[in-house]
N, C-alpha and C. Protein backbone atom coordinates (compact mmCIF):
# COMPACT_ATOMS: atom_id res chain seq x y z
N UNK A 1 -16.64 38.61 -12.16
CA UNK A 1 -15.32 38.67 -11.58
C UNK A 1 -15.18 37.64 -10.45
N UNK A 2 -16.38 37.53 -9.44
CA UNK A 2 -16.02 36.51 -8.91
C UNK A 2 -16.30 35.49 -9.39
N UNK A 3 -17.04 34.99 -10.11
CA UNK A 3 -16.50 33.14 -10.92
C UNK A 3 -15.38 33.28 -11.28
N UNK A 4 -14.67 34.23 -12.07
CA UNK A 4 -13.46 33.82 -12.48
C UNK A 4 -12.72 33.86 -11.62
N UNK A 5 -12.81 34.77 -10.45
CA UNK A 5 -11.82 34.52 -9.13
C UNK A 5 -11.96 33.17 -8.37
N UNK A 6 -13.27 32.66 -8.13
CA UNK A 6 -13.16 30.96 -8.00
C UNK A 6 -12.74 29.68 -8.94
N UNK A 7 -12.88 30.10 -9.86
CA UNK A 7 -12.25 29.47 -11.31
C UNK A 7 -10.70 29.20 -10.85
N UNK A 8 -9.79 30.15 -10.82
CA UNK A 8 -8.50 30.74 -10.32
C UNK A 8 -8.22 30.51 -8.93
N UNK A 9 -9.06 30.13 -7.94
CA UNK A 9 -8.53 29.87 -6.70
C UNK A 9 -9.17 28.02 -6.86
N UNK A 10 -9.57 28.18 -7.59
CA UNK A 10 -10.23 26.38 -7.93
C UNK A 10 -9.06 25.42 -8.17
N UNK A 11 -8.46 26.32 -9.56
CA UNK A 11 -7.75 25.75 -9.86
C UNK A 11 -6.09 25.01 -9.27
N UNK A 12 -5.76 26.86 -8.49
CA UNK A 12 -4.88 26.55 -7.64
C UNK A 12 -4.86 25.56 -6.83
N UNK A 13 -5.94 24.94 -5.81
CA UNK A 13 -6.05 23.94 -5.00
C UNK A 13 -5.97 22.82 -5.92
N UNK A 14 -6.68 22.73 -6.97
CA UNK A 14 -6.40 21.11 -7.84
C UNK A 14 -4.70 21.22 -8.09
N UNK A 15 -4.06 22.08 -8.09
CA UNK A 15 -2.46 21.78 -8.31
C UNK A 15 -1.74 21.82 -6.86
N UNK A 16 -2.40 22.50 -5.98
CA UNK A 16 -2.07 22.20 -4.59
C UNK A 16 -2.02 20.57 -3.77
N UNK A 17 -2.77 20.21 -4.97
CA UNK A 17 -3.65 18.50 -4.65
C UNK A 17 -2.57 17.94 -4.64
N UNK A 18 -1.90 17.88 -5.96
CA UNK A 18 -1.31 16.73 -6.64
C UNK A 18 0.39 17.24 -6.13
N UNK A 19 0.81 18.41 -5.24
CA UNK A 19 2.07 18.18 -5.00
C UNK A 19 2.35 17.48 -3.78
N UNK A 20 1.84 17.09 -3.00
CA UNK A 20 1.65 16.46 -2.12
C UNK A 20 1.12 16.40 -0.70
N UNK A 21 1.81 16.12 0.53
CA UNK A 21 1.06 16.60 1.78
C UNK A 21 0.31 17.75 2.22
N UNK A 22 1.14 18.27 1.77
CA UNK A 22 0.92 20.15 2.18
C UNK A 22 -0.03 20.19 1.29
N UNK A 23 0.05 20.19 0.50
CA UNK A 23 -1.24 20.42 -0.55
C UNK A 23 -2.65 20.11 -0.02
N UNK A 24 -2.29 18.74 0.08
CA UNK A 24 -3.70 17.88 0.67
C UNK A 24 -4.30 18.55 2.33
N UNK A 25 -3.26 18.89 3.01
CA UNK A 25 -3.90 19.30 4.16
C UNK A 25 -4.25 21.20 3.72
N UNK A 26 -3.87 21.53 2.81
CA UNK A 26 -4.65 23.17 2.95
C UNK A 26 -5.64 22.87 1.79
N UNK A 27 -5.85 21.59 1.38
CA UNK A 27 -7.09 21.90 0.57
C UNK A 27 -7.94 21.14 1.27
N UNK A 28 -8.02 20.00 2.22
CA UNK A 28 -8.86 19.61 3.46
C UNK A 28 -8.95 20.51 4.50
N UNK A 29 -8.27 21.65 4.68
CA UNK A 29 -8.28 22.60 5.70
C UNK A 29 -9.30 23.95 5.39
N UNK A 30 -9.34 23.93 4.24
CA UNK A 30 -10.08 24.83 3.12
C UNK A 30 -11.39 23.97 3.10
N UNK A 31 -11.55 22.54 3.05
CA UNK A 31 -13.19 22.40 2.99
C UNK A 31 -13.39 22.13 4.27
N UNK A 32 -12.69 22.05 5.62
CA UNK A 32 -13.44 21.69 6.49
C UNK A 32 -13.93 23.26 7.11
N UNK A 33 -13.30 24.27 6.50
CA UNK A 33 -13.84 25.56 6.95
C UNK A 33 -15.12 25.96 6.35
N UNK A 34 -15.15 26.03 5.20
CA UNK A 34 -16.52 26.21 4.17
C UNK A 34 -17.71 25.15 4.93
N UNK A 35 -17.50 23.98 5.13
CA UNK A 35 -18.20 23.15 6.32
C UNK A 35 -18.73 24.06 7.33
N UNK A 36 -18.07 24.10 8.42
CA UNK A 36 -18.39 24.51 9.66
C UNK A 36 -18.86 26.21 9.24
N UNK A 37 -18.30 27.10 8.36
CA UNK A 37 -19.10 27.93 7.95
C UNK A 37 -20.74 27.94 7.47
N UNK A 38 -20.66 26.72 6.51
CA UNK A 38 -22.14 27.02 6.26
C UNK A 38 -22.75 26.38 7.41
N UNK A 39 -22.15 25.39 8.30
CA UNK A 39 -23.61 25.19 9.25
C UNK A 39 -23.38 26.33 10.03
N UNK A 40 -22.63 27.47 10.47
CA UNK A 40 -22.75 28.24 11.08
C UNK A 40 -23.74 29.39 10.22
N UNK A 41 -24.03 29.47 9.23
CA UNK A 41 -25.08 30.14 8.01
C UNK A 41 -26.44 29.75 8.60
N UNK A 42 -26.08 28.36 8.55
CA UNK A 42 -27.42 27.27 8.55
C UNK A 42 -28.10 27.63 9.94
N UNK A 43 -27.29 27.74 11.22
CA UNK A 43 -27.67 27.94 12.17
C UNK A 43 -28.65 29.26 12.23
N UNK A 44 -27.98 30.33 11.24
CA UNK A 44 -28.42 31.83 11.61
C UNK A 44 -29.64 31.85 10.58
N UNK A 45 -29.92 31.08 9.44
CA UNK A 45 -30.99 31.06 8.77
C UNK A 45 -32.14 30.23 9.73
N UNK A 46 -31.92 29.02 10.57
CA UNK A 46 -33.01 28.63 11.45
C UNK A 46 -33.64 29.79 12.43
N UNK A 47 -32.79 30.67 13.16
CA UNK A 47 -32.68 31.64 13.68
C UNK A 47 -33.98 32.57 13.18
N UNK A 48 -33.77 32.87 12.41
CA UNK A 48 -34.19 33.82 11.54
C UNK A 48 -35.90 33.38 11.01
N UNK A 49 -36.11 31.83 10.57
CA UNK A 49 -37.16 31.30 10.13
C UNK A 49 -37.98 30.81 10.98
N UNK A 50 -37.52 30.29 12.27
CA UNK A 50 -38.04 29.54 13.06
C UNK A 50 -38.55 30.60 14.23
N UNK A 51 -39.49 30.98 14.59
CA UNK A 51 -40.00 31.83 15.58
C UNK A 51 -39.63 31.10 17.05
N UNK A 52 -39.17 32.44 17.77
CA UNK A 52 -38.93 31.53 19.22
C UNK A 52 -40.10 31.14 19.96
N UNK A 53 -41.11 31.69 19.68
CA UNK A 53 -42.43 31.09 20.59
C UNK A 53 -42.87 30.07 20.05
N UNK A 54 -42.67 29.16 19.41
CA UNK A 54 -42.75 28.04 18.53
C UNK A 54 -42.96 27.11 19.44
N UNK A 55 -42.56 27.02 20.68
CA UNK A 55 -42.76 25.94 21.49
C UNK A 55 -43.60 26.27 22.27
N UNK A 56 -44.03 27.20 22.66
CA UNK A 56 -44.94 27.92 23.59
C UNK A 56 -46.27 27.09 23.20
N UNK A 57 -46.51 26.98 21.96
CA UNK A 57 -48.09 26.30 21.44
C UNK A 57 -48.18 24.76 22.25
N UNK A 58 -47.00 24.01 22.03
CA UNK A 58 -46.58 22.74 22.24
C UNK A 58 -46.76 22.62 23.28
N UNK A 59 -46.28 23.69 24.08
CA UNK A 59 -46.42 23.32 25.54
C UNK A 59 -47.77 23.87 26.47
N UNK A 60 -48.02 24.95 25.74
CA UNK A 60 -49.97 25.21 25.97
C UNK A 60 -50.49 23.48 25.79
N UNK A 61 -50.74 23.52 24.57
CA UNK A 61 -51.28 22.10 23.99
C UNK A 61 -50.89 20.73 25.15
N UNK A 62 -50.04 20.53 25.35
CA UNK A 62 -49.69 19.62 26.71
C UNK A 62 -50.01 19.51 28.03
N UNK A 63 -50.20 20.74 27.69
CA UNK A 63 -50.55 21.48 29.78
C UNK A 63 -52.07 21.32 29.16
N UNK A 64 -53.10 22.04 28.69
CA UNK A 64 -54.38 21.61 28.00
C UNK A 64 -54.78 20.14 28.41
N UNK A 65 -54.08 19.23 27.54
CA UNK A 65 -53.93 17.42 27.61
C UNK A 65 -53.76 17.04 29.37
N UNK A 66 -52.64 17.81 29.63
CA UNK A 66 -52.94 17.33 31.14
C UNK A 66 -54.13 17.72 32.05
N UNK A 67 -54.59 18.98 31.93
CA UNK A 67 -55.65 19.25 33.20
C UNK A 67 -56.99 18.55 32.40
N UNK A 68 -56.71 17.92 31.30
CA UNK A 68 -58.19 17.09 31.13
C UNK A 68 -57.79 15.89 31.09
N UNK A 69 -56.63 15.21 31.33
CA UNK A 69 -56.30 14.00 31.44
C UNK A 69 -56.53 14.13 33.36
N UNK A 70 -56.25 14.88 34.31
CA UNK A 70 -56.74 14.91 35.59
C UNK A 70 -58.06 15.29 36.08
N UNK A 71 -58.86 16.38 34.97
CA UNK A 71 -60.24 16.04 35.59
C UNK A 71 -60.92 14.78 34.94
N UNK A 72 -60.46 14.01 33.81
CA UNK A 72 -61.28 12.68 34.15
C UNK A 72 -61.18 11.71 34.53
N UNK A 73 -59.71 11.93 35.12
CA UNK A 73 -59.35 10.76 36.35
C UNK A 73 -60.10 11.32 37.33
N UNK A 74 -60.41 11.74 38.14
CA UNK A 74 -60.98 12.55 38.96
C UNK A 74 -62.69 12.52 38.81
N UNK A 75 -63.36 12.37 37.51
CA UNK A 75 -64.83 12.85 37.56
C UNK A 75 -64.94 10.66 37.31
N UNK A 76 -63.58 10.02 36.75
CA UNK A 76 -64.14 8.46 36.84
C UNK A 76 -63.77 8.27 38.62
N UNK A 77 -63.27 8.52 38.89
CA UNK A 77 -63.39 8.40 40.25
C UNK A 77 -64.67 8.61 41.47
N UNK A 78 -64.96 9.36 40.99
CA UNK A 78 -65.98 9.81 41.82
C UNK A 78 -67.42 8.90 41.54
C-alpha cells in the first residue's frame, strides 16, 4: 500500500512539474525537505553509532605523547 501510495504521490508531482511555477516550487519544496530530513536521520544514526567517549582515547593518547615528549626534553637536558 505504501509503494502504491508513492507511485500516486510520484506521479502527482511529475504533473505538478510540467504546469508550471507553482508546480516547480512545491516539487523543489518537497525535495529540499526529504533533504534536510534525512540529514536530520543521518545526524540521529551517528548519534546512536558513534560512542561519546570516542574522544576520550584520543585525548588520553595525546596527553600520554605529551608527558613523554617532556620527560625527554628534560632527561636530554640534563
Amino acid at each position: 500500500m505504501k509503494l502504491f501510495f508513492s507511485i500516486v504521490v510520484g506521479g502527482l508531482l511529475g504533473i505538478l512539474a510540467l504546469t508550471g511555477p507553482i508546480g516547480i516550487f512545491l516539487v523543489c519544496t518537497i525535495i529540499v525537505i526529504v533533504i534536510f530530513r534525512s540529514f536530520l536521520l543521518l545526524v540521529e544514526i551517528h548519534k546512536h553509532v558513534v560512542p561519546v567517549d570516542a574522544n576520550d582515547h584520543v585525548k588520553d593518547a595525546y596527553e600520554r605523547y605529551m608527558i613523554e615528549r617532556a620527560e625527554k626534553e628534560n632527561s636530554g637536558n640534563e
